[in-house]
N, C-alpha and C. Protein backbone atom coordinates (compact mmCIF):
# COMPACT_ATOMS: atom_id res chain seq x y z
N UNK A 1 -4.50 -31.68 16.69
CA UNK A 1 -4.86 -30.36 17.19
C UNK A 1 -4.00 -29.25 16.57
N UNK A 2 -2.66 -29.70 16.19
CA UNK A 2 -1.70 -28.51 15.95
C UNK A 2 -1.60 -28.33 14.74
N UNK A 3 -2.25 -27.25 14.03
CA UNK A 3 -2.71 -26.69 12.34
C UNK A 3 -1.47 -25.65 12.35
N UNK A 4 -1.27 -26.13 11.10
CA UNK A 4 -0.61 -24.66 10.41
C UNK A 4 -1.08 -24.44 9.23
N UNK A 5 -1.25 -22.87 8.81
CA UNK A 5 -1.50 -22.65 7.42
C UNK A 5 -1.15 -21.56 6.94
N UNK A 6 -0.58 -21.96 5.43
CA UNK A 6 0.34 -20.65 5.30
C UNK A 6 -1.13 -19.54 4.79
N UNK A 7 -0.63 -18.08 4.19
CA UNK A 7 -1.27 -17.47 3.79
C UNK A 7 -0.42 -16.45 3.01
N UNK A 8 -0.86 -15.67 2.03
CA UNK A 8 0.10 -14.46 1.04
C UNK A 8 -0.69 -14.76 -0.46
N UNK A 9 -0.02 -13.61 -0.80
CA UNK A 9 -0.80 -13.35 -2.19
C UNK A 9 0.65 -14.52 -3.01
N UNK A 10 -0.32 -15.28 -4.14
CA UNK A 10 -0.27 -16.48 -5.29
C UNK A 10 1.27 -15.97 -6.10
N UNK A 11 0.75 -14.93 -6.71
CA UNK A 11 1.32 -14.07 -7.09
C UNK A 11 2.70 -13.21 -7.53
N UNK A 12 3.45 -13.10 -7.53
CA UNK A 12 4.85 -12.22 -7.58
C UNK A 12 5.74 -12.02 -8.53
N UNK A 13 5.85 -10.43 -8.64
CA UNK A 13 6.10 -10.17 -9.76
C UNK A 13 7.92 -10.37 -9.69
N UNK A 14 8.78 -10.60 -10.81
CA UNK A 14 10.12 -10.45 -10.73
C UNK A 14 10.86 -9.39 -9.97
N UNK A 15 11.71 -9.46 -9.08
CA UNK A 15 12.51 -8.12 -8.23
C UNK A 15 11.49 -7.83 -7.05
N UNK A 16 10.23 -8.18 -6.92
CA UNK A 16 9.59 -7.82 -5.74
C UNK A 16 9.69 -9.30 -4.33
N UNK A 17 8.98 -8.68 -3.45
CA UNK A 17 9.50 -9.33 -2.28
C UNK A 17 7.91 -10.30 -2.02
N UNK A 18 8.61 -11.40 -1.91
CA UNK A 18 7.60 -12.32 -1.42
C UNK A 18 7.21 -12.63 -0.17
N UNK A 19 5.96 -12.36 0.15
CA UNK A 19 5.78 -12.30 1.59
C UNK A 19 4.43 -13.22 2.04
N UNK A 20 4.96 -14.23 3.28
CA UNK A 20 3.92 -14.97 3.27
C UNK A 20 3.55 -15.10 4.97
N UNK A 21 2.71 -15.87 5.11
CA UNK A 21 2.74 -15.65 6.95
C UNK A 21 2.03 -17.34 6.87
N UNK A 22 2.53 -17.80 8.08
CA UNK A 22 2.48 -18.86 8.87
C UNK A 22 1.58 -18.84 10.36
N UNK A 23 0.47 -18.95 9.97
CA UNK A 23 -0.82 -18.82 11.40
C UNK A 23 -0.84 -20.07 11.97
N UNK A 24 -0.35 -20.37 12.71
CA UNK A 24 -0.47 -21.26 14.24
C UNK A 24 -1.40 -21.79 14.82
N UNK A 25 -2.28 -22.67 14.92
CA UNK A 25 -2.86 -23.19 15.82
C UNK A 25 -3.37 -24.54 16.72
N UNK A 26 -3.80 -23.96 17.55
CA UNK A 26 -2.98 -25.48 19.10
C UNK A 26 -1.47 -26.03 18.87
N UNK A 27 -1.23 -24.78 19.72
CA UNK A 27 0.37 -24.97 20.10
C UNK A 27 0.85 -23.34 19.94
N UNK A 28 2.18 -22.93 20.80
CA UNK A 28 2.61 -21.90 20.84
C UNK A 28 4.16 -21.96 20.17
N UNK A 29 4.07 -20.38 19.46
CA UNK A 29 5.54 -20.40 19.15
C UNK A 29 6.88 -20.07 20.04
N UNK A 30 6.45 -19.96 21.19
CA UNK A 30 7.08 -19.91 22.04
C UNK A 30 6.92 -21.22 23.14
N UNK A 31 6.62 -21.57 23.23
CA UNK A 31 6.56 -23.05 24.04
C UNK A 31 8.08 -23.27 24.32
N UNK A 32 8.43 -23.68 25.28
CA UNK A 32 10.17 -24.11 25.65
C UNK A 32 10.16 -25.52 26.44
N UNK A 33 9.12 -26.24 26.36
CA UNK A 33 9.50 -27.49 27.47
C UNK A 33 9.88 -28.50 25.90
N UNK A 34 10.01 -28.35 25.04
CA UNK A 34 10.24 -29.25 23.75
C UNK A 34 11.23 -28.01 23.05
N UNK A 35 11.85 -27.98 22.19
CA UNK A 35 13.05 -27.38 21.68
C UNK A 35 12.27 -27.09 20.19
N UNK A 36 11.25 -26.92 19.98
CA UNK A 36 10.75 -26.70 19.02
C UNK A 36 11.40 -25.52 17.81
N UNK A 37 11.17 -25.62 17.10
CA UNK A 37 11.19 -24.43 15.81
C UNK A 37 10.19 -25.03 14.78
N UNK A 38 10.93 -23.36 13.81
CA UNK A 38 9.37 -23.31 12.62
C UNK A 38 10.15 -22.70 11.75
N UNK A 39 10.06 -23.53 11.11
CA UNK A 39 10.50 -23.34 9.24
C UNK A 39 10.21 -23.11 8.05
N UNK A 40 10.34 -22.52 7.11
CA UNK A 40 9.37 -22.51 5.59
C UNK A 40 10.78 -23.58 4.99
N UNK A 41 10.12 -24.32 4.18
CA UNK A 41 10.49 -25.14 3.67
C UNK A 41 9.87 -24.99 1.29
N UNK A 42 10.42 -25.14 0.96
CA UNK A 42 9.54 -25.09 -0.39
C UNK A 42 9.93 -25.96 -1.28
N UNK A 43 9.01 -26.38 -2.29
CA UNK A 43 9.64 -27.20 -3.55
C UNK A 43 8.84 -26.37 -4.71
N UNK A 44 9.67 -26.35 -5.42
CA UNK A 44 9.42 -25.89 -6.72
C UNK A 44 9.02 -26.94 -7.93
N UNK A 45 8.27 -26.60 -8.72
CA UNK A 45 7.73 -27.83 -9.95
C UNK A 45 9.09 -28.36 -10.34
N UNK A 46 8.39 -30.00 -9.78
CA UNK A 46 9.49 -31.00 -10.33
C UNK A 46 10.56 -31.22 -9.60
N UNK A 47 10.83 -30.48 -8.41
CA UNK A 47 11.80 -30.72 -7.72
C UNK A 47 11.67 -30.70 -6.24
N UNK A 48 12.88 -31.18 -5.46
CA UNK A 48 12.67 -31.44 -4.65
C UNK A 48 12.58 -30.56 -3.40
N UNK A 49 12.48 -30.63 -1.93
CA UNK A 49 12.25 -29.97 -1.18
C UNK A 49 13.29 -29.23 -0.74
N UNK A 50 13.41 -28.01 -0.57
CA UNK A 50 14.59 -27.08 0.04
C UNK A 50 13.86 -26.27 1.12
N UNK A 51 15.02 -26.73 1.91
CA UNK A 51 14.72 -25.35 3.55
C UNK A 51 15.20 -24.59 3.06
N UNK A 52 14.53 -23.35 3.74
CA UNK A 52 14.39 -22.02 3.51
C UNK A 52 15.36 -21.00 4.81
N UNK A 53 14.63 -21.37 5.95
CA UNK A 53 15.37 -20.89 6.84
C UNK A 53 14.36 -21.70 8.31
N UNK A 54 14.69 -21.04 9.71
CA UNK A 54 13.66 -21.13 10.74
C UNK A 54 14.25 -20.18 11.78
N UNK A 55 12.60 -20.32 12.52
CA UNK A 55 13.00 -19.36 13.80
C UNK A 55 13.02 -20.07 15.01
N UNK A 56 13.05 -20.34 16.00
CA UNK A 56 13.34 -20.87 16.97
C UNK A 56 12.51 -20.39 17.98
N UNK A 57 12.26 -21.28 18.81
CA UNK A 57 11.06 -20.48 19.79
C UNK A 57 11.39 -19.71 20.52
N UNK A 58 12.68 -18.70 20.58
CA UNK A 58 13.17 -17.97 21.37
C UNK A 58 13.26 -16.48 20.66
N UNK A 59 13.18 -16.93 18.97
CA UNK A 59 13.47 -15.99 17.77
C UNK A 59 14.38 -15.82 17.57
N UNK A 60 15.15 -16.85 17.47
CA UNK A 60 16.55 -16.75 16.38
C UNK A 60 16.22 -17.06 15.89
N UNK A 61 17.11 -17.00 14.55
CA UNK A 61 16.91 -17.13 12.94
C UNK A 61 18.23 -17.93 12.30
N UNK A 62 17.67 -18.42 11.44
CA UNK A 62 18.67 -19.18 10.85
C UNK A 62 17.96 -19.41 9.22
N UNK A 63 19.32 -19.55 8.57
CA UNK A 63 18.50 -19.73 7.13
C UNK A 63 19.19 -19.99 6.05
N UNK A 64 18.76 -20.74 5.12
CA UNK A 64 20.32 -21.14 3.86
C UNK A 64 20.79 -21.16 3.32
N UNK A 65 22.01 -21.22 3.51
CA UNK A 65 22.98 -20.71 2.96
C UNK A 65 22.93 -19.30 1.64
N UNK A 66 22.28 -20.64 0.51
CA UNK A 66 22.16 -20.06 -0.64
C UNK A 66 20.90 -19.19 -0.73
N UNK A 67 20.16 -18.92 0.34
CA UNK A 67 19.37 -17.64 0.43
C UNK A 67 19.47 -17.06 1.32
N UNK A 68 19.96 -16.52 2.02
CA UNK A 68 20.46 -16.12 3.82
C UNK A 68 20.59 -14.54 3.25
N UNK A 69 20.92 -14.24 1.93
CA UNK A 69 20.84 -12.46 1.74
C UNK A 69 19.67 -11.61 0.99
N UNK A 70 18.62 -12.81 0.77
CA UNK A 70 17.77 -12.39 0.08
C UNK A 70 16.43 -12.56 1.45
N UNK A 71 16.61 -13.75 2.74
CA UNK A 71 15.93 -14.11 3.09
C UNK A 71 15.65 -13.41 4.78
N UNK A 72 14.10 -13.50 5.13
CA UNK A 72 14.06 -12.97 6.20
C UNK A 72 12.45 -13.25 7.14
N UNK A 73 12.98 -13.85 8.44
CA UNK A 73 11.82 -14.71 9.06
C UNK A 73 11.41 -14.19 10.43
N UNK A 74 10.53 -13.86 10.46
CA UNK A 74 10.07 -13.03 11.52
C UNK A 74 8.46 -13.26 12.38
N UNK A 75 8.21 -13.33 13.46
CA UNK A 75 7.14 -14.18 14.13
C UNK A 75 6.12 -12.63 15.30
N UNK A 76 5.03 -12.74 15.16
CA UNK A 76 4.44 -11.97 15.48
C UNK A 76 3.41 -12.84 17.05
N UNK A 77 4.07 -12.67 18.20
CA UNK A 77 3.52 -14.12 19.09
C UNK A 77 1.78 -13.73 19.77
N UNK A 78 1.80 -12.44 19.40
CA UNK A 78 0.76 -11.93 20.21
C UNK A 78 -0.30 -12.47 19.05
N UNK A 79 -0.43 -12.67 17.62
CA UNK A 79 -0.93 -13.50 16.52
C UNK A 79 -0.93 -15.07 16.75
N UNK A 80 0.10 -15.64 17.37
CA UNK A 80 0.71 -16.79 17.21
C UNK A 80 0.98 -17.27 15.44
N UNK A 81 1.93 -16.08 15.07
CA UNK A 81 2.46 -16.47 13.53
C UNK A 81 4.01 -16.19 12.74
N UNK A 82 4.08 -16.77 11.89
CA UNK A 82 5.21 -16.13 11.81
C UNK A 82 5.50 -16.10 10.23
N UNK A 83 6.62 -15.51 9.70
CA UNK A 83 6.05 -14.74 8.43
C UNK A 83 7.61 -14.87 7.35
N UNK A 84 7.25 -14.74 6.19
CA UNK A 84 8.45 -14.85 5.49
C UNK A 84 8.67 -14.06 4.47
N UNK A 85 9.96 -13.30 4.64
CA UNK A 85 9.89 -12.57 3.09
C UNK A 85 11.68 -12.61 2.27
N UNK A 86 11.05 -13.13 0.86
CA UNK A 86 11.75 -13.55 0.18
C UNK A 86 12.39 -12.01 -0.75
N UNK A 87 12.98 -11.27 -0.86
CA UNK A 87 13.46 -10.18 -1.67
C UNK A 87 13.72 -10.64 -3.02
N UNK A 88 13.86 -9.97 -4.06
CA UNK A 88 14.72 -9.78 -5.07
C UNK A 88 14.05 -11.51 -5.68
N UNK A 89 13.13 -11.58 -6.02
CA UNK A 89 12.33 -12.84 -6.58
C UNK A 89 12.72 -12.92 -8.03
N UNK A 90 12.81 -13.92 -8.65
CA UNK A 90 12.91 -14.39 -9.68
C UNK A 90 12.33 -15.96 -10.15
N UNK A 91 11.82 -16.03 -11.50
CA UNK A 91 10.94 -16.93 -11.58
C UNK A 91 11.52 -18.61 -11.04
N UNK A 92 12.96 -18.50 -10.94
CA UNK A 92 13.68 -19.43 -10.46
C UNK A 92 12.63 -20.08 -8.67
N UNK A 93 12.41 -18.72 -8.06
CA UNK A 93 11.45 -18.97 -6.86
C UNK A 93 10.13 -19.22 -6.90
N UNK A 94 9.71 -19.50 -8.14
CA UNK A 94 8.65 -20.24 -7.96
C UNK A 94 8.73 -21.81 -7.41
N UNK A 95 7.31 -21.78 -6.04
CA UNK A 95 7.54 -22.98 -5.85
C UNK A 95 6.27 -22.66 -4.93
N UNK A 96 5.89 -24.24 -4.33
CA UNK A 96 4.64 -24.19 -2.98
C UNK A 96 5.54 -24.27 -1.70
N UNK A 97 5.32 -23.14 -1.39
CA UNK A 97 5.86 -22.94 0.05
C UNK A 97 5.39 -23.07 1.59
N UNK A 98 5.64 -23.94 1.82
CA UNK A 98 5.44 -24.43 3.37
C UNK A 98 5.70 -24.35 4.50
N UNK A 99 5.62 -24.07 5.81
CA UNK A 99 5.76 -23.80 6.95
C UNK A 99 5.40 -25.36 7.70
N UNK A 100 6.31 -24.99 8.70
CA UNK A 100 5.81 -26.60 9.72
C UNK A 100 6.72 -26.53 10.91
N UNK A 101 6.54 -27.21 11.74
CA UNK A 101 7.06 -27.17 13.29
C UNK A 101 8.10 -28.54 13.45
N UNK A 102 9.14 -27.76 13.74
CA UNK A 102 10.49 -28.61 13.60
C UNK A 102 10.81 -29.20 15.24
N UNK A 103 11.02 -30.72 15.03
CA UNK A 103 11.36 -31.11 16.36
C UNK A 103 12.42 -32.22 16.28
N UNK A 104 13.78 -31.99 16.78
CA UNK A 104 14.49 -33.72 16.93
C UNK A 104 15.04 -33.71 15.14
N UNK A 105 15.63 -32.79 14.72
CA UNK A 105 15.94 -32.59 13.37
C UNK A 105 14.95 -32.78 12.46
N UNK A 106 13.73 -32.98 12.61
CA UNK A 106 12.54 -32.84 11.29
C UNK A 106 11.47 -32.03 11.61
N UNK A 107 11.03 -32.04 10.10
CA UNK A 107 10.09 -31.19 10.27
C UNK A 107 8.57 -32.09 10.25
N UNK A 108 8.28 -32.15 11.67
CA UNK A 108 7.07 -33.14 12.15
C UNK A 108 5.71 -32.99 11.59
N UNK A 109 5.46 -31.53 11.73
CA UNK A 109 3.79 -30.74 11.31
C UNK A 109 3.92 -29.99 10.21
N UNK A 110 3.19 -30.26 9.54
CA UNK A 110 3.33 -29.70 8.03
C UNK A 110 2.01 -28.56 7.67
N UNK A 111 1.88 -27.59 7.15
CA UNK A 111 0.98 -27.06 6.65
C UNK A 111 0.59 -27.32 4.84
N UNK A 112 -0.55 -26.96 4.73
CA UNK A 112 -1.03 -27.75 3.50
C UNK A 112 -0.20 -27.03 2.26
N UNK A 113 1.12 -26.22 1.94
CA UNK A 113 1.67 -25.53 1.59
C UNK A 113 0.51 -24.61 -0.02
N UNK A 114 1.70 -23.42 -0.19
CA UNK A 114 0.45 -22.58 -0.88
C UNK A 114 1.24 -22.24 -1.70
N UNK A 115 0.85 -22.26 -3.13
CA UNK A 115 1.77 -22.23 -4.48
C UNK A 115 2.09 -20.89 -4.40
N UNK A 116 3.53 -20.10 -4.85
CA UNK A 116 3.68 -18.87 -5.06
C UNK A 116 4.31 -18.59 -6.52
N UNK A 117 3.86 -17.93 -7.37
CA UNK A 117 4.29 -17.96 -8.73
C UNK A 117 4.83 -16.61 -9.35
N UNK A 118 6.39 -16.58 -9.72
CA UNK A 118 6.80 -15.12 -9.51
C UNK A 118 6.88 -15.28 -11.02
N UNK A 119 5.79 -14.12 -11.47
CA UNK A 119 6.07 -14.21 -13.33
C UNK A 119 5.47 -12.36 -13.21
N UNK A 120 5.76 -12.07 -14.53
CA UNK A 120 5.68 -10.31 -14.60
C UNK A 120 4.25 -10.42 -15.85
């Protein structure tokens, strides 16, 4: 029952901000009887998977390390979604970026992730 799918333009040019959104459905991002969160997660060609950051069903944020000043995650509940934007892009950030619902240290529900390709 519980879909996620990302959505945002393919697209992105070098120095601009990548912005993608995470639409929700069956299940809330706020739900509190499970300790849930929601994460973008991405892999880039050929390599492996890196977290990105997450929000927490309360809306904290958290996010890593090595992108925590470029990065920024934000959830819109009256949508049931939540959204990501990457600043200051470089072709290094190309990758298919994913969203999914984090429970018990993993990330359980996966969305079908959606390639983002930052070239000028």
């Amino acid at each position: 029952q519980l879909q996620l799918q990302e959505s945002g333009p393919g697209l992105v040019k070098p120095s601009q901000t990548l912005s993608l959104t995470c639409t929700v459905s069956g299940g809330s991002l706020t739900t509190t009887y499970y300790n849930y969160a929601w994460s973008w997660i991405r892999q880039p060609p050929g390599k492996g998977l890196e977290w990105v950051g997450v929000i927490a069903h309360d809306g904290s944020t958290y996010y890593s390390p090595s992108l925590k000043s470029r990065t920024s995650i934000s959830r819109d509940t009256s949508k049931n979604q939540f959204s990501l934007q990457l600043s200051s892009v470089t072709p290094g950030d190309t990758a298919v970026y994913y969203c999914a619902r984090d429970w018990d240290r993993y990330h359980e529900v996966w969305g079908q992730g959606t390639l983002v390709t930052v070239s000028s």
